[in-house]
N, C-alpha and C. Protein backbone atom coordinates (compact mmCIF):
# COMPACT_ATOMS: atom_id res chain seq x y z
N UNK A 1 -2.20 15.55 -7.64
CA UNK A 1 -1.46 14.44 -8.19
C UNK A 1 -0.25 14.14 -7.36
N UNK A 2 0.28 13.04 -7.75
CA UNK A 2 1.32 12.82 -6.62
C UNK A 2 2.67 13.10 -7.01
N UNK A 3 2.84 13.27 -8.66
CA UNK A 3 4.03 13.40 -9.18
C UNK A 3 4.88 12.61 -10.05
N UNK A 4 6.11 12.79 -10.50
CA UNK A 4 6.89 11.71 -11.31
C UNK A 4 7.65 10.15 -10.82
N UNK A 5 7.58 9.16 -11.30
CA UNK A 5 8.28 8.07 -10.54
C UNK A 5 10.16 8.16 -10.70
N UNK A 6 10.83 7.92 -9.76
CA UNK A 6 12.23 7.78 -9.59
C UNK A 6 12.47 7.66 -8.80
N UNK A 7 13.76 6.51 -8.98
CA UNK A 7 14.42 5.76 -8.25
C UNK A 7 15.03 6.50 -7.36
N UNK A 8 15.00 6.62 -6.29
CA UNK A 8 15.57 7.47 -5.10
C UNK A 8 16.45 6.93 -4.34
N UNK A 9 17.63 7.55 -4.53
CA UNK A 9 18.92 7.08 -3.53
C UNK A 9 18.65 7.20 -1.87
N UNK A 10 18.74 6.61 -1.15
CA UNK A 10 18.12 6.62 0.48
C UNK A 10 19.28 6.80 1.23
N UNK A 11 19.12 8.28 2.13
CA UNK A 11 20.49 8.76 2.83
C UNK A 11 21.31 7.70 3.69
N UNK A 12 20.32 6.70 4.00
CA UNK A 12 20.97 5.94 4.97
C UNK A 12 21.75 4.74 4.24
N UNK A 13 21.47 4.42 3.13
CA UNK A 13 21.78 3.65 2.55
C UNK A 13 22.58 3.82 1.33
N UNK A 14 23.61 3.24 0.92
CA UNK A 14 24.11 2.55 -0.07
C UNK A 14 24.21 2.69 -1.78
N UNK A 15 22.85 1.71 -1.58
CA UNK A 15 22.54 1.18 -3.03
C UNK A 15 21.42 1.91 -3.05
N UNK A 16 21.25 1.72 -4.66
CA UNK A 16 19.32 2.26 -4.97
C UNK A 16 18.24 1.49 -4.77
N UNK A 17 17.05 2.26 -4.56
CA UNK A 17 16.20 1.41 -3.87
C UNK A 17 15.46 0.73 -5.68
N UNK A 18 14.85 -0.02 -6.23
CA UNK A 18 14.47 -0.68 -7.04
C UNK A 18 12.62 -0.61 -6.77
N UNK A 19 12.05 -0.46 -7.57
CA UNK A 19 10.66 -0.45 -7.47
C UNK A 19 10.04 -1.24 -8.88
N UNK A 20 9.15 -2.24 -8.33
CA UNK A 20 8.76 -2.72 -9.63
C UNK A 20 7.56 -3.65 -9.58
N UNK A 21 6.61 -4.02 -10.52
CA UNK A 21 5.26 -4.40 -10.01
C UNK A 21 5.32 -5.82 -9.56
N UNK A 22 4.66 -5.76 -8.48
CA UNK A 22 4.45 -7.38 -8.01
C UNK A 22 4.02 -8.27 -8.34
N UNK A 23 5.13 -9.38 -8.52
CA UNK A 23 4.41 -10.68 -8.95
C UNK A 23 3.94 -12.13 -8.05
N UNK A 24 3.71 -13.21 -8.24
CA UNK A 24 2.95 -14.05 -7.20
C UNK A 24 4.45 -13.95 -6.69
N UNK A 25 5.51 -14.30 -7.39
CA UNK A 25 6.82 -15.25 -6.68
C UNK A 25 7.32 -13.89 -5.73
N UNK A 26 6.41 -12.19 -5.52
CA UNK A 26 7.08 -11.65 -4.27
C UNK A 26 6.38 -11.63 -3.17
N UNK A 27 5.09 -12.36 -3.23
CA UNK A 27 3.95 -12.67 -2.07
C UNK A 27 5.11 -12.89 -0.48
N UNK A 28 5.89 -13.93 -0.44
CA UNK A 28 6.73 -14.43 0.42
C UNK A 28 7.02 -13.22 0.70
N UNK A 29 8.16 -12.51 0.19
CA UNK A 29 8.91 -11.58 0.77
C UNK A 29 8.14 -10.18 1.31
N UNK A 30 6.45 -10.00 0.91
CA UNK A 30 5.94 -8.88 1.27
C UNK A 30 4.90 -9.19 2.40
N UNK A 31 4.85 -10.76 2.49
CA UNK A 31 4.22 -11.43 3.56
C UNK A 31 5.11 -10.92 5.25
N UNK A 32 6.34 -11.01 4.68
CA UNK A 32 7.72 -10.79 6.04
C UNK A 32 7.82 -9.43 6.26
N UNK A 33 7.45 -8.46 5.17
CA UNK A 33 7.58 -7.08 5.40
C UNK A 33 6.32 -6.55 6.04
N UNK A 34 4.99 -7.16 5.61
CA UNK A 34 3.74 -6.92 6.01
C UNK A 34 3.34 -7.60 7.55
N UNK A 35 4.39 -8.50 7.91
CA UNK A 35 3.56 -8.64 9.85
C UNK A 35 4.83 -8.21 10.69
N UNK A 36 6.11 -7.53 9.70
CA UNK A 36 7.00 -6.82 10.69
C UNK A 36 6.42 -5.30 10.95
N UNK A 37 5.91 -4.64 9.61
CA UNK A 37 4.86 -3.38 10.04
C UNK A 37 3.75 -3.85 10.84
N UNK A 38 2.83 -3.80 10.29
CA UNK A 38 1.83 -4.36 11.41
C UNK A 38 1.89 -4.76 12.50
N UNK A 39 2.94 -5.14 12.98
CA UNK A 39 2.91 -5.73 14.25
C UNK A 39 3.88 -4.80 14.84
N UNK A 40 4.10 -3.67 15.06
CA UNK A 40 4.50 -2.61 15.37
C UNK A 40 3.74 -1.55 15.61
N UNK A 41 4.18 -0.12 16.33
CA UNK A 41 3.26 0.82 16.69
C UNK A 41 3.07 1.34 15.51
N UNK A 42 2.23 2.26 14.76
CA UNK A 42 0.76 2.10 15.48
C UNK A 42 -0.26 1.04 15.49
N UNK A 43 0.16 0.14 14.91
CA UNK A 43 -1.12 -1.03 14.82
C UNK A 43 -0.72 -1.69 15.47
N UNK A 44 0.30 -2.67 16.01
CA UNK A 44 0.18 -3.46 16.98
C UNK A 44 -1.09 -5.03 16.78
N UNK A 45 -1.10 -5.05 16.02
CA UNK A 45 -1.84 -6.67 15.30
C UNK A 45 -0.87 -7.46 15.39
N UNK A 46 -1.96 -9.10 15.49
CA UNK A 46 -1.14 -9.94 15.85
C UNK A 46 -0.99 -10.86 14.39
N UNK A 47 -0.47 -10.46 13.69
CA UNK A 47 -0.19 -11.48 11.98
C UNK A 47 0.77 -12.35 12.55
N UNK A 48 0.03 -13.41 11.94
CA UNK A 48 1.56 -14.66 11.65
C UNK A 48 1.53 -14.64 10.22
N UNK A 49 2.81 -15.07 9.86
CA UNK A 49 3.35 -14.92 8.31
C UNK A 49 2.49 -15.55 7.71
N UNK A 50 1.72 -16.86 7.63
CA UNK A 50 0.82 -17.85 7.24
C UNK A 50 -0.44 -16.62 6.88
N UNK A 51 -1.17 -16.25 7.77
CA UNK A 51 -2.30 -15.30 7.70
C UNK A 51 -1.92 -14.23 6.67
N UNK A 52 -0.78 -13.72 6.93
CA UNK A 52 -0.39 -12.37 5.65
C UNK A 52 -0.16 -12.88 4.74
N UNK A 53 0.34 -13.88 4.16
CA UNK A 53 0.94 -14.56 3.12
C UNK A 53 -0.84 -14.84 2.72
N UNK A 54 -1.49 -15.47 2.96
CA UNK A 54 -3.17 -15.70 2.23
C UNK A 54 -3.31 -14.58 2.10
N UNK A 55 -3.66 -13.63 2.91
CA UNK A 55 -4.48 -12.16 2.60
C UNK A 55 -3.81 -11.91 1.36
N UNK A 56 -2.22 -11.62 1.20
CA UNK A 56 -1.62 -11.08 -0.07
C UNK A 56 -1.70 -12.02 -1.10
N UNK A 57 -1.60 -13.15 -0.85
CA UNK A 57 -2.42 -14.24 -2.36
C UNK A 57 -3.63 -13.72 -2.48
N UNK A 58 -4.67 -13.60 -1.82
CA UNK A 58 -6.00 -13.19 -2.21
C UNK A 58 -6.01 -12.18 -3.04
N UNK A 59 -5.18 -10.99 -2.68
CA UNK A 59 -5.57 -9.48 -3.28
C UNK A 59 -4.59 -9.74 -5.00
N UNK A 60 -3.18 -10.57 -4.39
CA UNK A 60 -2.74 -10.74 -6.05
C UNK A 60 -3.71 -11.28 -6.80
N UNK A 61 -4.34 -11.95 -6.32
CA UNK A 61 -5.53 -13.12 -7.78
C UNK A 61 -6.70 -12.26 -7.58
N UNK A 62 -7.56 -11.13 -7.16
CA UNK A 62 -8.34 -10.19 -7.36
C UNK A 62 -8.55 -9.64 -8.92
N UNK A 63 -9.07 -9.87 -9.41
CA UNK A 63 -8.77 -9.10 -10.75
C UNK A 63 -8.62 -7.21 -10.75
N UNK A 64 -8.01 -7.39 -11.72
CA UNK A 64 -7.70 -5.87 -11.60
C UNK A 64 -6.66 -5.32 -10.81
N UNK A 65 -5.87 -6.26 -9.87
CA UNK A 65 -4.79 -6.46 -8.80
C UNK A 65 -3.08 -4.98 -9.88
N UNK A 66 -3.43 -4.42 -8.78
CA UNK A 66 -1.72 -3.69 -9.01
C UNK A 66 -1.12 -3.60 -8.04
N UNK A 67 0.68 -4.09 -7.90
CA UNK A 67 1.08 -3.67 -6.87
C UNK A 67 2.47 -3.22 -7.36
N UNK A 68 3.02 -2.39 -6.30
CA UNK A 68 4.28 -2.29 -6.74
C UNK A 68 5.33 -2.96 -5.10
N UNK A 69 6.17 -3.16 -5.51
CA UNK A 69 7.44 -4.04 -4.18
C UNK A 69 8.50 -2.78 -4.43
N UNK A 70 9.31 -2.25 -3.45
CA UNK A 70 10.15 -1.35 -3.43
C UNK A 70 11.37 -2.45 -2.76
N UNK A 71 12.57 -2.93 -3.31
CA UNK A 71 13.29 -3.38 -2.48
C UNK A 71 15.01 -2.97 -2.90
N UNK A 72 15.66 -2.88 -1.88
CA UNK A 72 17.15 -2.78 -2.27
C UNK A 72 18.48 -4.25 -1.61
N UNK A 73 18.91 -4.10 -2.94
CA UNK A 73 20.19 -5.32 -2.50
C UNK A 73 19.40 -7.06 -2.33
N UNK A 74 18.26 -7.17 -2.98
CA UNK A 74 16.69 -7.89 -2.83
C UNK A 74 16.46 -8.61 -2.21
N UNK A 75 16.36 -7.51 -1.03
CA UNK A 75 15.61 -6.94 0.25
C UNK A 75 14.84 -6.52 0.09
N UNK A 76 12.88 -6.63 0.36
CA UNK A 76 11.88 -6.19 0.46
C UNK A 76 11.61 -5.32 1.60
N UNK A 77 11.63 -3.76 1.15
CA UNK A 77 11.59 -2.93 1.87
C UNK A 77 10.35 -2.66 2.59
N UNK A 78 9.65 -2.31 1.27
CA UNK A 78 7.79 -2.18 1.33
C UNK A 78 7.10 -2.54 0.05
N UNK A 79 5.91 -1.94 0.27
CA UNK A 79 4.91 -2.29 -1.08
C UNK A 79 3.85 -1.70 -0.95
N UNK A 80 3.00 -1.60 -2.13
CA UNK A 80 1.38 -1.24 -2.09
C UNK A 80 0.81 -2.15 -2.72
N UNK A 81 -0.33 -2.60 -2.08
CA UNK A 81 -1.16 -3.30 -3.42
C UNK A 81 -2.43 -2.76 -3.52
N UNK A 82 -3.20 -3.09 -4.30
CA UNK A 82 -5.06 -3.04 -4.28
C UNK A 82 -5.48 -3.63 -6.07
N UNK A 83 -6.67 -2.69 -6.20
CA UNK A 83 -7.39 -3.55 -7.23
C UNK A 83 -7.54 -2.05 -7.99
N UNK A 84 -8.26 -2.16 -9.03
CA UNK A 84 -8.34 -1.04 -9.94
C UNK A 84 -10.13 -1.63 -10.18
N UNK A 85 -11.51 -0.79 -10.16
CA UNK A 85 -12.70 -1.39 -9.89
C UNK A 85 -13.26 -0.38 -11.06
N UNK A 86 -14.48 -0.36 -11.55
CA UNK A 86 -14.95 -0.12 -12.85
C UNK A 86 -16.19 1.25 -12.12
N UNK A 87 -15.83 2.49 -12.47
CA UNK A 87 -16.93 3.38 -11.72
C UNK A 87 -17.40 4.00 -12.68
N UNK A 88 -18.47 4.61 -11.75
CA UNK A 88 -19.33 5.33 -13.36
C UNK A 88 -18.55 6.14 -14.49
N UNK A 89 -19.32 6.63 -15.51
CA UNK A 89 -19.38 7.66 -16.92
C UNK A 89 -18.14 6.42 -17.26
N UNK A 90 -17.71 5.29 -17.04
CA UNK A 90 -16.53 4.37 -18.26
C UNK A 90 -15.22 4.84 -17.22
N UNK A 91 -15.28 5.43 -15.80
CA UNK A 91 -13.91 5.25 -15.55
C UNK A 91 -13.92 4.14 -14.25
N UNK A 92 -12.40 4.39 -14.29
CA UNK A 92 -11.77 3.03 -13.03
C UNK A 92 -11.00 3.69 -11.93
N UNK A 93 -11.29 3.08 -10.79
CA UNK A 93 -10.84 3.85 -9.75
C UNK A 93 -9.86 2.17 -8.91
N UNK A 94 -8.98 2.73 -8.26
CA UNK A 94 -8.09 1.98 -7.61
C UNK A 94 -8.32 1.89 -5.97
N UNK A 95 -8.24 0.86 -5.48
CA UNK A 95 -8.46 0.78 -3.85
C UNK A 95 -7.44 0.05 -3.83
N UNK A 96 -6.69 1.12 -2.80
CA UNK A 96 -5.42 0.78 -2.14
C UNK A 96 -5.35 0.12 -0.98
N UNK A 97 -5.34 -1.10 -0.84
CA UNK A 97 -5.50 -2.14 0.26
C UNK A 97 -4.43 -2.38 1.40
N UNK A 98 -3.53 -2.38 0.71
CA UNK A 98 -2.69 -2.27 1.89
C UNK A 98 -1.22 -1.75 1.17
N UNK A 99 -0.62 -0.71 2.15
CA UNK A 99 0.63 -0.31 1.79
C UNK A 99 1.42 0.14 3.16
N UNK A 100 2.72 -0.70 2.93
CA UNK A 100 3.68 -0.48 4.08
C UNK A 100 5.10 -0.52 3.80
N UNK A 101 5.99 0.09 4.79
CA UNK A 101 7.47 -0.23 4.69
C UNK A 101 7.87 -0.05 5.76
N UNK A 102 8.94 -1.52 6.02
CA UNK A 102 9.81 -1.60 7.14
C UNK A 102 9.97 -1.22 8.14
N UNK A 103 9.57 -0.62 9.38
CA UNK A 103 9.86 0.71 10.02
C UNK A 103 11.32 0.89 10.31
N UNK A 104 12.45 0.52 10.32
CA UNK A 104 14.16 1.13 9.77
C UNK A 104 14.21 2.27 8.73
N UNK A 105 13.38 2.09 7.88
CA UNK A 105 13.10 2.48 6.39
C UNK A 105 11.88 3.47 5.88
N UNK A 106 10.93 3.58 7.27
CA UNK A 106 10.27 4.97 7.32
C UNK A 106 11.01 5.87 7.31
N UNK A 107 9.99 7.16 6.30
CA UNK A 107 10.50 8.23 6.59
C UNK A 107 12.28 8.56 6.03
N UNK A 108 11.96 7.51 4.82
CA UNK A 108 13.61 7.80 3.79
C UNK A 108 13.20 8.12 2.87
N UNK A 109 11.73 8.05 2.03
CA UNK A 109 11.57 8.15 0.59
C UNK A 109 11.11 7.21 0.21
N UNK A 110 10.90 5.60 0.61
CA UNK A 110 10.70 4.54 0.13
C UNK A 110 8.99 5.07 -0.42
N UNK A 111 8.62 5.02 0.68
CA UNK A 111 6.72 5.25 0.59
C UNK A 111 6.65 6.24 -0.80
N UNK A 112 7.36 7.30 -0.74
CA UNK A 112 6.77 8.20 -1.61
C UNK A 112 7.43 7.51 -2.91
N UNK A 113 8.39 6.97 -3.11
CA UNK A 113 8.59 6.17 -4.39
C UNK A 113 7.82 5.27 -4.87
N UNK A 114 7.57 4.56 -3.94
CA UNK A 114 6.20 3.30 -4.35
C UNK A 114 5.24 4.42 -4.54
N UNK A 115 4.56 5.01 -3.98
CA UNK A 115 3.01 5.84 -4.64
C UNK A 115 3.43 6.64 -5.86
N UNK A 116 4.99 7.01 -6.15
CA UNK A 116 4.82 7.49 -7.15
C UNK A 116 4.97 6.80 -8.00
N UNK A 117 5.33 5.92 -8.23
CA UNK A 117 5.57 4.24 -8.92
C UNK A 117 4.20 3.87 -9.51
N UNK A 118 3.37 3.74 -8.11
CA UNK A 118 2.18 3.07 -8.64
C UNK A 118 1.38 4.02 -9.03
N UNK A 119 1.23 5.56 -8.87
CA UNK A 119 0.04 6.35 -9.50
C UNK A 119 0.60 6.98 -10.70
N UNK A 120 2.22 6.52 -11.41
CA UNK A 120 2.54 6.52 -12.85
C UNK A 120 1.60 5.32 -13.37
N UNK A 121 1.79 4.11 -12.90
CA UNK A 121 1.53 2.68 -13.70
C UNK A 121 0.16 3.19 -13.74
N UNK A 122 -0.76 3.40 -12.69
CA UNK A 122 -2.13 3.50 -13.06
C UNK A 122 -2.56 4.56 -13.77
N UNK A 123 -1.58 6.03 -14.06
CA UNK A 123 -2.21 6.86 -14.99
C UNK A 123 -2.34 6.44 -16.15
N UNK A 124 -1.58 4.87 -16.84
CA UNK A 124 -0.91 4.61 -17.76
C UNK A 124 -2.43 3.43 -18.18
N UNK A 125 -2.55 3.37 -17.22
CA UNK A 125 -4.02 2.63 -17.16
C UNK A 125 -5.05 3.10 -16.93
N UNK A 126 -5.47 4.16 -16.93
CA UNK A 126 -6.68 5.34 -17.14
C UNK A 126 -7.35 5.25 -16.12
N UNK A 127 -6.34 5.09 -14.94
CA UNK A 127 -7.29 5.49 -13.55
C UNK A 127 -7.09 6.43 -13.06
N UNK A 128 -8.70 7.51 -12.87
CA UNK A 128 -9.14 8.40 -12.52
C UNK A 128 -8.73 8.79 -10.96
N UNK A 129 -8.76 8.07 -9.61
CA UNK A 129 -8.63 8.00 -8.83
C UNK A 129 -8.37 7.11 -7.80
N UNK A 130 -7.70 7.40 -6.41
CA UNK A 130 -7.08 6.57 -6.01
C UNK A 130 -8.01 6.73 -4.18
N UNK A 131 -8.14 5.33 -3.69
CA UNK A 131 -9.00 5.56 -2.36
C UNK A 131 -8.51 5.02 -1.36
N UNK A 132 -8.51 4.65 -0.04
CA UNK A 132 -7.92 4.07 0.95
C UNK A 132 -8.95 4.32 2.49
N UNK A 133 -8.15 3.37 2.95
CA UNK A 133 -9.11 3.56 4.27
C UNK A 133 -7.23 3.33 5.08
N UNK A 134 -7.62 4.43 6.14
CA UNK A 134 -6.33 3.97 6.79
C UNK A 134 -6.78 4.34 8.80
N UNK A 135 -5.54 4.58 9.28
CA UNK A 135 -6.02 5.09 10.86
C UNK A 135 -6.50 6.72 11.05
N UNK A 136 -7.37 7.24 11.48
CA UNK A 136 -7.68 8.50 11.54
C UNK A 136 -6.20 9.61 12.66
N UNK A 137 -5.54 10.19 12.65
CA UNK A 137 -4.67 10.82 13.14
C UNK A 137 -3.42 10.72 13.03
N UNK A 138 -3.00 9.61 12.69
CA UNK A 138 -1.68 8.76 12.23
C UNK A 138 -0.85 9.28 11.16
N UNK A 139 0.56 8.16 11.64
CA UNK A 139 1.43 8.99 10.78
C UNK A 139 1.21 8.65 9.14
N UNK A 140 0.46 7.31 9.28
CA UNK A 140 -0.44 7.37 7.83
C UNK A 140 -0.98 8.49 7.08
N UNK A 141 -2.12 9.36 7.88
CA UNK A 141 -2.61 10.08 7.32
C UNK A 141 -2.03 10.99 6.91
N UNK A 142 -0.86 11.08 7.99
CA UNK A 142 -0.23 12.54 7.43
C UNK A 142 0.25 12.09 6.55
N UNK A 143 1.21 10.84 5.75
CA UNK A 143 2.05 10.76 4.52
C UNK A 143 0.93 10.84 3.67
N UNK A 144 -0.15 10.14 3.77
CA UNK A 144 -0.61 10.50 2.36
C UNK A 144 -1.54 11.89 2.18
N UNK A 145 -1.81 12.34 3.25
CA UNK A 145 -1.92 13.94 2.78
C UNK A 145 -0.83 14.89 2.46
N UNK A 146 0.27 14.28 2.72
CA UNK A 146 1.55 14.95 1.98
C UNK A 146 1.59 14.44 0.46
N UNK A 147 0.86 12.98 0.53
CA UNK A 147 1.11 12.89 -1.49
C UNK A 147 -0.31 13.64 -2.10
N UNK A 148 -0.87 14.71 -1.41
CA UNK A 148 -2.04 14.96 -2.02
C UNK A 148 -3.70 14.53 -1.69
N UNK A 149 -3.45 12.87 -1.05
CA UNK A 149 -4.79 12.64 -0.56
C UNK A 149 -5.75 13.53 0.58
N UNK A 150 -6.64 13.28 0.63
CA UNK A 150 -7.50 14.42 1.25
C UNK A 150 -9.01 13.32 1.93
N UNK A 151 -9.36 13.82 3.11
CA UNK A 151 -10.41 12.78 4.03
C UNK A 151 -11.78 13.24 3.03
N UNK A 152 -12.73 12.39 2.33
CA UNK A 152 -13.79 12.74 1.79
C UNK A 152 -14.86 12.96 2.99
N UNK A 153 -15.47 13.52 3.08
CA UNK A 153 -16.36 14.82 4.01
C UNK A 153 -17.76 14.34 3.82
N UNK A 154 -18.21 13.31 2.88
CA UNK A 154 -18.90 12.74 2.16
C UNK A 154 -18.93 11.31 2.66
N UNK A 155 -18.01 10.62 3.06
CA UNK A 155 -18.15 9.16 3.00
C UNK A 155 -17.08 8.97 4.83
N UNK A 156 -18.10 8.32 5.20
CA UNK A 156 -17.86 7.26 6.57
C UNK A 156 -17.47 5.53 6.06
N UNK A 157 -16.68 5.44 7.24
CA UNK A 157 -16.46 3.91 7.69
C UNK A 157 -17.10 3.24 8.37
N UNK A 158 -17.91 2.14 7.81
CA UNK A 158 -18.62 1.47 8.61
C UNK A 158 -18.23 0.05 9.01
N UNK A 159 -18.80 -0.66 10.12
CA UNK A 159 -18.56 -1.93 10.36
C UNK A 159 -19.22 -3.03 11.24
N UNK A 160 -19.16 -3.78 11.46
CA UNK A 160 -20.20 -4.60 12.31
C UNK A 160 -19.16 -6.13 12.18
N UNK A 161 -19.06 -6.68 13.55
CA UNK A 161 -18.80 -8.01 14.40
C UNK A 161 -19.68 -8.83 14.08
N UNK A 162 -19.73 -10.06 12.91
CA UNK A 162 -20.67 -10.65 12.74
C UNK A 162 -21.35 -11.93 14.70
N UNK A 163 -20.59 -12.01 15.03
CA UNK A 163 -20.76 -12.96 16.03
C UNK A 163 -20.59 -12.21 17.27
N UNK A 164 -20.31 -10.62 17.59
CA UNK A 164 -20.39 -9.80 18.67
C UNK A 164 -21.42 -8.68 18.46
N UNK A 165 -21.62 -8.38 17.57
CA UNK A 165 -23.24 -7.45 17.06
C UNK A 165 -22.07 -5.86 17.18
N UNK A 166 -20.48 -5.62 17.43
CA UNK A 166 -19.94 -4.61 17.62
C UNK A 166 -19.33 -3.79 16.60
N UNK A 167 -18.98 -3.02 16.33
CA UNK A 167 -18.29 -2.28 15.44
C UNK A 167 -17.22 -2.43 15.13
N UNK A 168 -16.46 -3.10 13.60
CA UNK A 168 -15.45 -3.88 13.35
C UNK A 168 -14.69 -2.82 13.61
């Protein structure tokens, strides 16, 4: 499990950081936080705000959509979002679609406040488990094998280039 949610004072900073679930009117501000990560090491993608701003409308109107926004002084630090999906024996499992923060703001506590944020809200909503696809070696993997996640041994990533026949 990942643990209790609280507001965590951030050494470098000030004020408290604020965590709270996302609504359409924070799409904008997680659109600006989502192609300043991304477009940084390790991913290095080329987002324009226009492109992130749809992707994150899409996943808010998803049904089943949870996210949480972490911001201070309201400033959008980071966020998580995904969907919560219906799996066997009557339970629900969550796919975590995308989650990021700032890189100033790595590596303060933000990340682990949002996951503990959002895997309170979803215990509260009777989800069993939580899934992700992220970079294999990265400093991704290591944070969330520090909140507990673990590589299933069982399940591959697959993909295919519809118009190059290559591996997405």
């Amino acid at each position: 499990g990942v643990g209790r949610c609280a507001n965590k004072k951030v050494s470098e900073m000030t004020t408290y950081i604020r965590f709270w679930p996302i609504e359409e009117k924070d799409i904008q501000s997680c659109a600006k936080v989502f192609v300043e990560v991304f477009g940084n090491e390790p991913w290095n993608e080329e987002w324009h705000i226009a492109d992130a701003q749809a992707r994150l409308e899409e996943m808010v109107h998803t049904p089943g959509f949870q996210g949480i926004l972490a911001a201070s002084d309201g400033k959008a630090l980071g966020f998580a979002m995904g969907y919560m999906e219906q799996w066997q024996r009557g339970k629900k499992h969550y796919y975590l679609k995308e989650m990021c923060v700032v890189p100033r703001h790595q590596r303060s506590g933000i990340g682990t406040g949002i996951m503990q944020t959002l895997c309170n809200d979803l215990a509260k909503l009777d989800v069993e488990a939580i899934y992700l696809l992220t970079a294999r070696g990265g400093p991704a993997q290591a944070f969330y094998e520090r909140l507990g996640f673990d590589i299933n041994p069982r399940r591959i990533m697959m993909g295919k280039y519809l118009d190059e026949g290559e591996a997405a």
